[in-house]
Each structure stands twice: as structure tokens, then as C-alpha cells.
PDB file of N, CA and C in Angstrom:
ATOM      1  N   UNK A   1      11.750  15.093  -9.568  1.00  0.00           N
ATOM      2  CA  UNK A   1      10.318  15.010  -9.735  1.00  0.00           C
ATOM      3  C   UNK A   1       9.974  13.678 -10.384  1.00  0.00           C
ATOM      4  N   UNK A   2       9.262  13.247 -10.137  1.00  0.00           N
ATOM      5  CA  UNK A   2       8.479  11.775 -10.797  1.00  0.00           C
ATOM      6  C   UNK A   2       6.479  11.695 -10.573  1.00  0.00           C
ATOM      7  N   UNK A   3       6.766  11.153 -11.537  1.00  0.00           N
ATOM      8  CA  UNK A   3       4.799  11.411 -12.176  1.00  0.00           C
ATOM      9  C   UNK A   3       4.654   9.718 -11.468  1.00  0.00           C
ATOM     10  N   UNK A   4       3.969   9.513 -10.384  1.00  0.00           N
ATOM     11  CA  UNK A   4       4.218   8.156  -9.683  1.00  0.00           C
ATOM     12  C   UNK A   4       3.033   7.111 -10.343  1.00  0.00           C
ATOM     13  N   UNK A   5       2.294   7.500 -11.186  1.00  0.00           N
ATOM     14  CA  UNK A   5       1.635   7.173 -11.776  1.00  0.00           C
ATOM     15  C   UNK A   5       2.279   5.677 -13.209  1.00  0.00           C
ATOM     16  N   UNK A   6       3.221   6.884 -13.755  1.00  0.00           N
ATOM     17  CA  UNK A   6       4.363   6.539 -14.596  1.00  0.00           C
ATOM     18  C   UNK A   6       5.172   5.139 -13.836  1.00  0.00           C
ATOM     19  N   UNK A   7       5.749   5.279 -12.916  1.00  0.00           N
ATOM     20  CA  UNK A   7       6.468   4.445 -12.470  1.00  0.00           C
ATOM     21  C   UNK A   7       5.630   3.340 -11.817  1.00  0.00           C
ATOM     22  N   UNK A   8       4.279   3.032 -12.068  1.00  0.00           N
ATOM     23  CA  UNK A   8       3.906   1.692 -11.575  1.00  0.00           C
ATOM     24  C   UNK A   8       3.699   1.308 -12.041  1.00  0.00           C
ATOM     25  N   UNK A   9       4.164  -0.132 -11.543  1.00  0.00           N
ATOM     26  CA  UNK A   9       4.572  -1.624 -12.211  1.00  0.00           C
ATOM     27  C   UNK A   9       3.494  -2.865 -11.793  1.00  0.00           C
ATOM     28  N   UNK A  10       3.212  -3.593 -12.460  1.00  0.00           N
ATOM     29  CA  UNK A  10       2.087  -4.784 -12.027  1.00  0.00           C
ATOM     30  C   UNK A  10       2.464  -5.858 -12.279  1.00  0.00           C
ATOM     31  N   UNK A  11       2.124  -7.169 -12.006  1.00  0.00           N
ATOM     32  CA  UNK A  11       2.823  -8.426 -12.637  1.00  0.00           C
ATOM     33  C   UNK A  11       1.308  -9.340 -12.325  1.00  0.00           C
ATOM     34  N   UNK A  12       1.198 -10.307 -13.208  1.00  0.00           N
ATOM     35  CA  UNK A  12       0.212 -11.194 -13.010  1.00  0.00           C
ATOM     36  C   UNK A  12       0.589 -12.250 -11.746  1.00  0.00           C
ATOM     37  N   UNK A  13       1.845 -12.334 -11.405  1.00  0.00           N
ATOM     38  CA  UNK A  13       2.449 -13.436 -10.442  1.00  0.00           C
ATOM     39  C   UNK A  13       2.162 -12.380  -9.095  1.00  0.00           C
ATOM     40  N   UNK A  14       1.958 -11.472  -8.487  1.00  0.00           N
ATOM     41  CA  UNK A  14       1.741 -11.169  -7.589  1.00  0.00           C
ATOM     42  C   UNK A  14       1.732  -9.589  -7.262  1.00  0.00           C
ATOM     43  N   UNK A  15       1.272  -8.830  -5.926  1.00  0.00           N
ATOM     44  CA  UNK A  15       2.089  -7.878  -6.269  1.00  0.00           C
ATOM     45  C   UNK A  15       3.412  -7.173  -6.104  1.00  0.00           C
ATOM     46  N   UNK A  16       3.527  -5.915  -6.650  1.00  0.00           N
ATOM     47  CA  UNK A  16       4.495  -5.252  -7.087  1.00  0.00           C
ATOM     48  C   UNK A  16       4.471  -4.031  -6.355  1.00  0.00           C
ATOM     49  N   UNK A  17       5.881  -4.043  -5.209  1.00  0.00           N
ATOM     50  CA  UNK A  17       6.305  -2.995  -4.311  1.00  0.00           C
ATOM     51  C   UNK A  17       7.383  -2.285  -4.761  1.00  0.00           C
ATOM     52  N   UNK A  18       7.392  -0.970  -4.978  1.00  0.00           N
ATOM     53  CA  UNK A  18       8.375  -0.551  -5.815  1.00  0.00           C
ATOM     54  C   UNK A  18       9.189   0.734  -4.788  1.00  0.00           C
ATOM     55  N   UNK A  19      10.169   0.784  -4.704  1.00  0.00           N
ATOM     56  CA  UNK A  19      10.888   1.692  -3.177  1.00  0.00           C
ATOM     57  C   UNK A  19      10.451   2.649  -4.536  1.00  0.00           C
ATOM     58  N   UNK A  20      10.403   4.263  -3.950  1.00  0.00           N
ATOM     59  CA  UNK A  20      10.547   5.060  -4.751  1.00  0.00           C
ATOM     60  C   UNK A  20      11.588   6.533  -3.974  1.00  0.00           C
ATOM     61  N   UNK A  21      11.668   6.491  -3.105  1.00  0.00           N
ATOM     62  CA  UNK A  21      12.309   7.055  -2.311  1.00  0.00           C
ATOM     63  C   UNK A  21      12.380   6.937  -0.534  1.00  0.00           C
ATOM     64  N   UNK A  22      13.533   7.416  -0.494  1.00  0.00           N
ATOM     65  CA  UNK A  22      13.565   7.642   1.207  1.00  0.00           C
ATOM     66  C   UNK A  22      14.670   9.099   1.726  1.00  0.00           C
ATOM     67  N   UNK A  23      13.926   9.394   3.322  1.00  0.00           N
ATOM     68  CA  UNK A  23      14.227  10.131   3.622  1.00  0.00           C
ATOM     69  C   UNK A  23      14.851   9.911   5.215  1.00  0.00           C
ATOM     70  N   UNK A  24      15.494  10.947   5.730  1.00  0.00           N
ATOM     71  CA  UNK A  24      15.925  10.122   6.973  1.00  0.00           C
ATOM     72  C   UNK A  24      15.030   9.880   8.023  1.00  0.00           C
ATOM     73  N   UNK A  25      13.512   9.829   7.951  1.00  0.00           N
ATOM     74  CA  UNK A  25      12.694   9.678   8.835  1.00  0.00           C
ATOM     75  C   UNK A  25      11.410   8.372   8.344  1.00  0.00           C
ATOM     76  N   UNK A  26      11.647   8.281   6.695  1.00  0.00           N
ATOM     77  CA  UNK A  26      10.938   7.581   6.189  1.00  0.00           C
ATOM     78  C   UNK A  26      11.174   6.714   5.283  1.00  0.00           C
ATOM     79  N   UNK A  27      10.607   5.872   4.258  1.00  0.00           N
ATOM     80  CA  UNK A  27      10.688   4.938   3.232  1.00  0.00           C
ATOM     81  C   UNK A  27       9.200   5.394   2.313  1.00  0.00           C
ATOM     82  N   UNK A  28       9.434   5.236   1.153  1.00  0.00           N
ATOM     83  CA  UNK A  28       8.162   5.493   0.277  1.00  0.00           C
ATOM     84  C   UNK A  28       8.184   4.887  -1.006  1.00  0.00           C
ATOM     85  N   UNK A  29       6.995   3.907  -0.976  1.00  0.00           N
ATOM     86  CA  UNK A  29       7.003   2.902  -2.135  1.00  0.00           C
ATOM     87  C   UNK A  29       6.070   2.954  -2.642  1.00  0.00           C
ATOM     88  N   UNK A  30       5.791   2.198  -3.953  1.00  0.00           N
ATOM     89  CA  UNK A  30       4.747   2.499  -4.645  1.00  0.00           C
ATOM     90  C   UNK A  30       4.066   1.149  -4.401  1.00  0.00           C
ATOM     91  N   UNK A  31       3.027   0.343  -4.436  1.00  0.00           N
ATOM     92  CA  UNK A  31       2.402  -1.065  -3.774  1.00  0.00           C
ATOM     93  C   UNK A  31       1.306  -0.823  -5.040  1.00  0.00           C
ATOM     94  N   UNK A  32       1.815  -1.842  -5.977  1.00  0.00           N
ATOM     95  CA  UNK A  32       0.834  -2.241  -7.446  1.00  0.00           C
ATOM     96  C   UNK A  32      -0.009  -3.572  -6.943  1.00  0.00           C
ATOM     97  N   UNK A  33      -1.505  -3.611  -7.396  1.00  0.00           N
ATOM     98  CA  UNK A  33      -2.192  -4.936  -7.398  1.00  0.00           C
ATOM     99  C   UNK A  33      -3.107  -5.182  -7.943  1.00  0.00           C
ATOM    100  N   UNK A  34      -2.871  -6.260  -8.979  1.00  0.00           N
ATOM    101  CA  UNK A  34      -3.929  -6.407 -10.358  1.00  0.00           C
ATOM    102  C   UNK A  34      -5.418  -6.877  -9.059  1.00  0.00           C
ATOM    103  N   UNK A  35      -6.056  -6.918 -10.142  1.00  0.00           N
ATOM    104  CA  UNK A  35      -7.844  -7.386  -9.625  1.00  0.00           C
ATOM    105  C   UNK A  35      -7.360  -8.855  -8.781  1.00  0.00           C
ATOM    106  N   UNK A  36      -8.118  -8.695  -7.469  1.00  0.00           N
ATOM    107  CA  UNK A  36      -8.080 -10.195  -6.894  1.00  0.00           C
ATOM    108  C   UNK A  36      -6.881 -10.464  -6.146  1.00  0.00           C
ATOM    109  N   UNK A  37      -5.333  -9.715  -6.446  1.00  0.00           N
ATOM    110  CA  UNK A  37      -4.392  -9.809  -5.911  1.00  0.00           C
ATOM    111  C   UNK A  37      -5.185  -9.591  -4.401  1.00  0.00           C
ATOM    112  N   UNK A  38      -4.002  -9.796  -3.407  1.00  0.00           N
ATOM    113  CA  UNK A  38      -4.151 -10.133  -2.057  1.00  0.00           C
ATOM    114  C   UNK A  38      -2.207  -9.876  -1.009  1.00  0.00           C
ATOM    115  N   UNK A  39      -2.648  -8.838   0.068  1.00  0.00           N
ATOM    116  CA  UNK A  39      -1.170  -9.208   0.970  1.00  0.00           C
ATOM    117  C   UNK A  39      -1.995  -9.274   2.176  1.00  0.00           C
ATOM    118  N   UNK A  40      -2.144 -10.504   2.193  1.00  0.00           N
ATOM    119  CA  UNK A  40      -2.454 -11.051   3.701  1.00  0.00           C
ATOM    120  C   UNK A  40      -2.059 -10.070   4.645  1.00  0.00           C
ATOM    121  N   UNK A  41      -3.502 -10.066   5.464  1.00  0.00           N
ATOM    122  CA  UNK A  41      -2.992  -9.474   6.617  1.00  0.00           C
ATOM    123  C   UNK A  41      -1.363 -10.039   7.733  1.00  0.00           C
ATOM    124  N   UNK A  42      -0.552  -8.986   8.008  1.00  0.00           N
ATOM    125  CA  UNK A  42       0.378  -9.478   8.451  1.00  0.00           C
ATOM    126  C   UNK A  42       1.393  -8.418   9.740  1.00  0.00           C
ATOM    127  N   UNK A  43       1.997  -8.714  10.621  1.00  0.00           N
ATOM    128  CA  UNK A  43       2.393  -7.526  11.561  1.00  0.00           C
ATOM    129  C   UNK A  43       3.636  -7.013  11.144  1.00  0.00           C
ATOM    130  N   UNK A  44       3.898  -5.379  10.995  1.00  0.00           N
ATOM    131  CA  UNK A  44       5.302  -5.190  10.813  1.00  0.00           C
ATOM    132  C   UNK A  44       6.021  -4.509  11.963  1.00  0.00           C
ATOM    133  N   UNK A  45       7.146  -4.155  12.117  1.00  0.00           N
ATOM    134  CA  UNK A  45       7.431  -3.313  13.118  1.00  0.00           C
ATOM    135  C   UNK A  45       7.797  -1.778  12.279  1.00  0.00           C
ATOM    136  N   UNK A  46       7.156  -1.517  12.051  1.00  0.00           N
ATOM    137  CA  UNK A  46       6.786  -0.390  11.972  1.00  0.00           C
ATOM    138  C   UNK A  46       5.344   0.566  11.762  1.00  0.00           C
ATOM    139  N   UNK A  47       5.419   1.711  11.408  1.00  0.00           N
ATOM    140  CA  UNK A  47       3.971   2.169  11.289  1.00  0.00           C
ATOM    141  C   UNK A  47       4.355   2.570   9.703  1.00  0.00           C
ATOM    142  N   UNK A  48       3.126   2.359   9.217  1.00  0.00           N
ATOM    143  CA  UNK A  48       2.300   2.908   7.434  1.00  0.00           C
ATOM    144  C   UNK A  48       1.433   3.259   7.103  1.00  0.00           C
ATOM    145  N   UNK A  49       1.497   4.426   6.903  1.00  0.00           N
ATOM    146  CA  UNK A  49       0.396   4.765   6.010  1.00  0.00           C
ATOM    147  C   UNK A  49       0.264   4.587   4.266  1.00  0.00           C
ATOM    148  N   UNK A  50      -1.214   4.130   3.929  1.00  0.00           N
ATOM    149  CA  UNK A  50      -1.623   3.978   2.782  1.00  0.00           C
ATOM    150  C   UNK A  50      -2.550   5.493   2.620  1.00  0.00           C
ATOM    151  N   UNK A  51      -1.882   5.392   0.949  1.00  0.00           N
ATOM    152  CA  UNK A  51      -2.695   5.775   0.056  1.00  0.00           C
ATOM    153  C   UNK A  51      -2.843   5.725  -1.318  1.00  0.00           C
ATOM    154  N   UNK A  52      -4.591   5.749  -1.384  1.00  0.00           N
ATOM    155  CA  UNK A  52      -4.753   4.976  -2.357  1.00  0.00           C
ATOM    156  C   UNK A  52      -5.195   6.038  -3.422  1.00  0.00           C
ATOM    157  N   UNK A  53      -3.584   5.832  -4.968  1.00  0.00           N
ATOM    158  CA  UNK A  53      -4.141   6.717  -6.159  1.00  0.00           C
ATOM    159  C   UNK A  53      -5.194   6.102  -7.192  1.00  0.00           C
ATOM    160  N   UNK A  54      -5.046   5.092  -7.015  1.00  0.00           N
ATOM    161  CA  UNK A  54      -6.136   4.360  -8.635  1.00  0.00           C
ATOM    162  C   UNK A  54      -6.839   2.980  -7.983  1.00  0.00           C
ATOM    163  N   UNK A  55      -8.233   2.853  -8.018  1.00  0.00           N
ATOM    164  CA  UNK A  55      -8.381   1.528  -7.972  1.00  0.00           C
ATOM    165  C   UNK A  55      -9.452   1.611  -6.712  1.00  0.00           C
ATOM    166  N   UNK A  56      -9.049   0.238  -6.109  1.00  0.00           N
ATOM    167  CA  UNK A  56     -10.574   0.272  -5.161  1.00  0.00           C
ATOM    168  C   UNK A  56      -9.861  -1.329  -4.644  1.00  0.00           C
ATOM    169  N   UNK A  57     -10.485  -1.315  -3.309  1.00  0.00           N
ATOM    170  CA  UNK A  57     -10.310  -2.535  -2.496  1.00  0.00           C
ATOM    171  C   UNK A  57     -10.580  -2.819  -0.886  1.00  0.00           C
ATOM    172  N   UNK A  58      -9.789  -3.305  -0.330  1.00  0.00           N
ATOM    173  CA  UNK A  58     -10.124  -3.604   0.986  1.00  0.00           C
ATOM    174  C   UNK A  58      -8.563  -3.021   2.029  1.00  0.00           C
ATOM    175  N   UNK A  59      -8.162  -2.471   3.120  1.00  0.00           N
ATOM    176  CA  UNK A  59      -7.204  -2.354   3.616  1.00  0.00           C
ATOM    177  C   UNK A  59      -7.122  -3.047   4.888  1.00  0.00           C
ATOM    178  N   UNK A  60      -6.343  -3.611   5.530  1.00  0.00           N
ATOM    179  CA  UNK A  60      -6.664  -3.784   6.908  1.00  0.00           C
ATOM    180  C   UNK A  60      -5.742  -3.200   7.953  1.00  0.00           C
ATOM    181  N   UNK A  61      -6.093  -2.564   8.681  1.00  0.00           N
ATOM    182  CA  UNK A  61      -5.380  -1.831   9.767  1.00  0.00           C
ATOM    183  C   UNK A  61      -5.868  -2.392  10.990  1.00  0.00           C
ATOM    184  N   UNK A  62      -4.719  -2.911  11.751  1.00  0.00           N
ATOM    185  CA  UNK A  62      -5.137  -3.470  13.057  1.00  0.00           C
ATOM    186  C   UNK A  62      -6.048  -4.594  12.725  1.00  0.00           C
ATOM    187  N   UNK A  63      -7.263  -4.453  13.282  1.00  0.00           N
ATOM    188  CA  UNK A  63      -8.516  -5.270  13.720  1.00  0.00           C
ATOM    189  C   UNK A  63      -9.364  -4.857  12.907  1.00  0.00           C
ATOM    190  N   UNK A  64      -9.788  -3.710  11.896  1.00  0.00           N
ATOM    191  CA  UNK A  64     -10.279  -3.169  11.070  1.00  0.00           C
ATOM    192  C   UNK A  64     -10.545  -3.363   9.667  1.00  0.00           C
ATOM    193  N   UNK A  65     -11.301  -3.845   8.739  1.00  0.00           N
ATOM    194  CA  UNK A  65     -11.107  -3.576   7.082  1.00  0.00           C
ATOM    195  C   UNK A  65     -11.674  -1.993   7.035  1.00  0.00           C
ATOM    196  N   UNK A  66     -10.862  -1.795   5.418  1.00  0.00           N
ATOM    197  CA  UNK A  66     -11.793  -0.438   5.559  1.00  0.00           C
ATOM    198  C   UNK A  66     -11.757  -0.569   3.948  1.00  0.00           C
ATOM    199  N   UNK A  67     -13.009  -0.386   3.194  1.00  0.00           N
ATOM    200  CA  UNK A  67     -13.271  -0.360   2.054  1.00  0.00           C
ATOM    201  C   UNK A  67     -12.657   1.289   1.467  1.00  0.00           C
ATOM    202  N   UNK A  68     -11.678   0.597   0.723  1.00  0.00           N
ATOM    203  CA  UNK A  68     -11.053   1.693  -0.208  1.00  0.00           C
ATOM    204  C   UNK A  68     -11.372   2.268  -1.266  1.00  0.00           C
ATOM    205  N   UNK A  69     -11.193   3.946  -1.801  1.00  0.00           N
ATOM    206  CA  UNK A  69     -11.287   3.946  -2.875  1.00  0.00           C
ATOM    207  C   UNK A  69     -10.159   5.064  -3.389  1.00  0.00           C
ATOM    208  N   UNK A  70      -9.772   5.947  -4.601  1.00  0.00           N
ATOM    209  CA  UNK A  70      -8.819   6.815  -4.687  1.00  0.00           C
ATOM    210  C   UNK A  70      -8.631   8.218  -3.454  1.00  0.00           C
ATOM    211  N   UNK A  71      -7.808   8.034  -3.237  1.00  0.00           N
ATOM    212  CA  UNK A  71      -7.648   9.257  -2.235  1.00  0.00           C
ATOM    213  C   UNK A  71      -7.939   8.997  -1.016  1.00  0.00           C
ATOM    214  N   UNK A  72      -8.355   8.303  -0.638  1.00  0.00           N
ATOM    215  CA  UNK A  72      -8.438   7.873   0.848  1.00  0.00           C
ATOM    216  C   UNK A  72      -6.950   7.394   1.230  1.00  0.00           C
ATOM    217  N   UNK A  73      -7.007   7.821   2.946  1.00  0.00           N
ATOM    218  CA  UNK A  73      -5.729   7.387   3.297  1.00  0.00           C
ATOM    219  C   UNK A  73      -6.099   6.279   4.765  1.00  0.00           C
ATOM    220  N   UNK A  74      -5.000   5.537   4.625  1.00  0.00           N
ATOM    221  CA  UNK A  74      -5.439   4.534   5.817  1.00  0.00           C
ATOM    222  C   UNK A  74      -4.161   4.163   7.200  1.00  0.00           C
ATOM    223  N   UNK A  75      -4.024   4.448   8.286  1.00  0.00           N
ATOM    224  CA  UNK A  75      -2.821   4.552   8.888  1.00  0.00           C
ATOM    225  C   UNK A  75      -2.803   3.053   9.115  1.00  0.00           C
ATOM    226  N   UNK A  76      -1.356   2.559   9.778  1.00  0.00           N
ATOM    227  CA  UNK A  76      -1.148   1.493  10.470  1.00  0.00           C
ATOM    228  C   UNK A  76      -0.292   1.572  10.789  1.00  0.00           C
ATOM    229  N   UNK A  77      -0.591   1.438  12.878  1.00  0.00           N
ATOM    230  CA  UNK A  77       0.406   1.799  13.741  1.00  0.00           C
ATOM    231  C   UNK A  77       1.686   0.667  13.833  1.00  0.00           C
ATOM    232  N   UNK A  78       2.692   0.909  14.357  1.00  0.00           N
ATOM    233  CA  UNK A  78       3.781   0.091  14.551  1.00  0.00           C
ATOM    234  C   UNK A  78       3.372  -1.595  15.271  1.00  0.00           C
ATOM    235  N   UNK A  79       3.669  -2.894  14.958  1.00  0.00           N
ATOM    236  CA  UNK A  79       3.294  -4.101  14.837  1.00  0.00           C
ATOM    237  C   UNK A  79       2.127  -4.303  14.892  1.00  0.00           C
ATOM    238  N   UNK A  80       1.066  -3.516  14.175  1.00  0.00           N
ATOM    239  CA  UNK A  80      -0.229  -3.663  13.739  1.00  0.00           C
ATOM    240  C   UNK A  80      -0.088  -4.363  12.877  1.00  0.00           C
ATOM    241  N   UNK A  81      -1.347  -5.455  12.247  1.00  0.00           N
ATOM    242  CA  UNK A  81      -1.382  -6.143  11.027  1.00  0.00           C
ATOM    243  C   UNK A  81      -2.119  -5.397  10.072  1.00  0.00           C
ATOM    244  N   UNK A  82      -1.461  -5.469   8.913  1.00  0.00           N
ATOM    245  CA  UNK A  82      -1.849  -4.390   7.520  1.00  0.00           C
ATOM    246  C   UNK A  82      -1.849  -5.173   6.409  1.00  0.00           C
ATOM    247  N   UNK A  83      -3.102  -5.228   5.487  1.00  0.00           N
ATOM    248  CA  UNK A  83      -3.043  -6.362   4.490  1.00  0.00           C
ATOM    249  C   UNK A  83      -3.836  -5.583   3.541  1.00  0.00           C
ATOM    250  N   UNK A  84      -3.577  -5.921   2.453  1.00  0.00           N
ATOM    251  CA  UNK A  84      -4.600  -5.297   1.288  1.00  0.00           C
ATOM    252  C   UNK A  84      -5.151  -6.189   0.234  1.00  0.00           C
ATOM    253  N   UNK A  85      -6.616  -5.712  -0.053  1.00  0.00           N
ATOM    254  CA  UNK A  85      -7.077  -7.409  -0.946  1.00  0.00           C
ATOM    255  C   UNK A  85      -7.975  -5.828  -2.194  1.00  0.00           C
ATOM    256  N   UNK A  86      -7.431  -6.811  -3.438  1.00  0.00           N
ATOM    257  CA  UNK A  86      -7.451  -5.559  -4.476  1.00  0.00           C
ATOM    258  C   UNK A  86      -8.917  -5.989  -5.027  1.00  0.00           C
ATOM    259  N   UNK A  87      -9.849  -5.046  -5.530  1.00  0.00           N
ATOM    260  CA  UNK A  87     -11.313  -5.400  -5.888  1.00  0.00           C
ATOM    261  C   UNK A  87     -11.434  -4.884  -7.208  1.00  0.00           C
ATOM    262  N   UNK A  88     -10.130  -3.600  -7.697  1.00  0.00           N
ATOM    263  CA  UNK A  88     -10.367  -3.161  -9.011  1.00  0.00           C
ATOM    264  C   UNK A  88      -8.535  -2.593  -8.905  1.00  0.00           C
ATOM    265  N   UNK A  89      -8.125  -3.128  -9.934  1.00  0.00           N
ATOM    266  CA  UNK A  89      -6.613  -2.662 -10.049  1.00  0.00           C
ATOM    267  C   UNK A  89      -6.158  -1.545  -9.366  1.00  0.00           C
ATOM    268  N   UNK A  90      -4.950  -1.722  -8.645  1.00  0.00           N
ATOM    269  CA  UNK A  90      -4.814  -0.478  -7.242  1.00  0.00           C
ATOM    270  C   UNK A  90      -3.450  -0.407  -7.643  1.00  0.00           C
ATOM    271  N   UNK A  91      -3.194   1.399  -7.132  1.00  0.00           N
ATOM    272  CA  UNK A  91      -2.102   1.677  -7.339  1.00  0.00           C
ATOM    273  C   UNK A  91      -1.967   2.231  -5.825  1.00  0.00           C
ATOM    274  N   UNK A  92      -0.878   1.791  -5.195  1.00  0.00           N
ATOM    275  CA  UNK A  92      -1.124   2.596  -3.300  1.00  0.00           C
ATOM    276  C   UNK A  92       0.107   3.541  -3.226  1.00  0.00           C
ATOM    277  N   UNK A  93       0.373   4.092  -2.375  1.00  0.00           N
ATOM    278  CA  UNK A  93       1.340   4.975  -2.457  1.00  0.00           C
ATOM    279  C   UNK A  93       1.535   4.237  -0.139  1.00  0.00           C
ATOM    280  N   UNK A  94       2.790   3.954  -0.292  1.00  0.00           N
ATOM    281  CA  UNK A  94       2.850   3.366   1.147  1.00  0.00           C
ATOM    282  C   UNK A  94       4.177   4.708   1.610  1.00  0.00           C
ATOM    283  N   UNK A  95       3.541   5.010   2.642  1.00  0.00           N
ATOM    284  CA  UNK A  95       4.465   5.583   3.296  1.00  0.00           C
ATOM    285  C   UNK A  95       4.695   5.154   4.682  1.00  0.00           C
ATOM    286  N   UNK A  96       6.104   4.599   5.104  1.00  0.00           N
ATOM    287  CA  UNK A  96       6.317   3.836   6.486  1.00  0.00           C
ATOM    288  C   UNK A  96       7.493   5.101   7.309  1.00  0.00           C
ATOM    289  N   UNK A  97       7.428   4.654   8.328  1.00  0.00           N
ATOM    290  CA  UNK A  97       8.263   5.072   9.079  1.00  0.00           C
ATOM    291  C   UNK A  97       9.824   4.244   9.011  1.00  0.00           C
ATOM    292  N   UNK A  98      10.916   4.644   9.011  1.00  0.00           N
ATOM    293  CA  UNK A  98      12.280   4.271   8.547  1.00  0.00           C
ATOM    294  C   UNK A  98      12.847   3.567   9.981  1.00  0.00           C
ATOM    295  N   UNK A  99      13.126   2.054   9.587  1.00  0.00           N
ATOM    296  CA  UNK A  99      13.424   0.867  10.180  1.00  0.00           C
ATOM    297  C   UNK A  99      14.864   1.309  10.358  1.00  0.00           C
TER     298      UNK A  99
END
């Protein structure tokens, strides 16, 4: 058990992706970002879903922004571009599909 709250980490130099587990179908990290931080939109080969426990910001899925706030979830399909730009300190919870 882990309080995922507890285990996030922030840094003023950028942000902070933290693995927190995996399973044989997935990967699950924790994605910290002070105010103003920024992950460029960018393509992965895989698919992710976000979600967002603390904070507020911008997500981008595909061709899309979508103004974030706690508890909302945001998908992004496999070599879609996915970027996040932080507007109030964010704590995300990323869940991908296993590369």
C-alpha cells in the first residue's frame, strides 16, 4: 500500500517523474510540476492516461488542450503527442501501457 500523495517529489530544476509501480500490462508513475513547469508537447509510442490528484493546468492529448483540474482524467492514444503545462502545482498520476 502507498499514500501516493506521500511519495511526491518536486524540484525547482524541472519536473519530477517518479515510477511507482508496474504490472505486466502496465507502468505507473507519479509526474510532479511546480507552478509554470512545462513537458512540451511530444509523441510516445505508447498510450497514457493522466490523472490529475492536486493542482490545475493544461494537458495535451493529440491535437487537443484540455484545461485540468483534480480528478479529471485525460487519455493519450499510442504516438499521440502528450504535454503538460502546470498553472497551480500538480501532482498527476500517469498510467501507460507497458513498452
Amino acid at each position: 500500500m502507498m499514500n501516493l500523495l506521500d511519495a511526491a517529489r518536486f524540484s525547482r530544476e524541472g519536473p519530477v517523474k517518479t515510477e511507482i509501480a508496474q504490472t505486466a500490462g502496465s507502468n505507473i508513475a507519479l509526474v510532479c510540476l511546480e507552478q509554470g513547469q512545462v513537458i512540451p508537447p511530444h509523441p510516445e509510442p505508447y498510450a497514457v492516461a493522466f490523472v490529475v490528484l492536486e493542482g490545475e493546468g493544461v494537458i495535451t492529448s493529440g491535437l487537443k488542450e484540455h484545461t485540468v483540474t483534480p480528478l479529471h482524467l485525460v487519455p493519450v492514444g499510442e504516438d499521440e503527442d502528450r504535454g503538460i503545462r502546470c498553472t497551480q502545482r500538480m501532482i498527476l498520476l500517469g498510467i501507460r501501457d507497458d513498452v
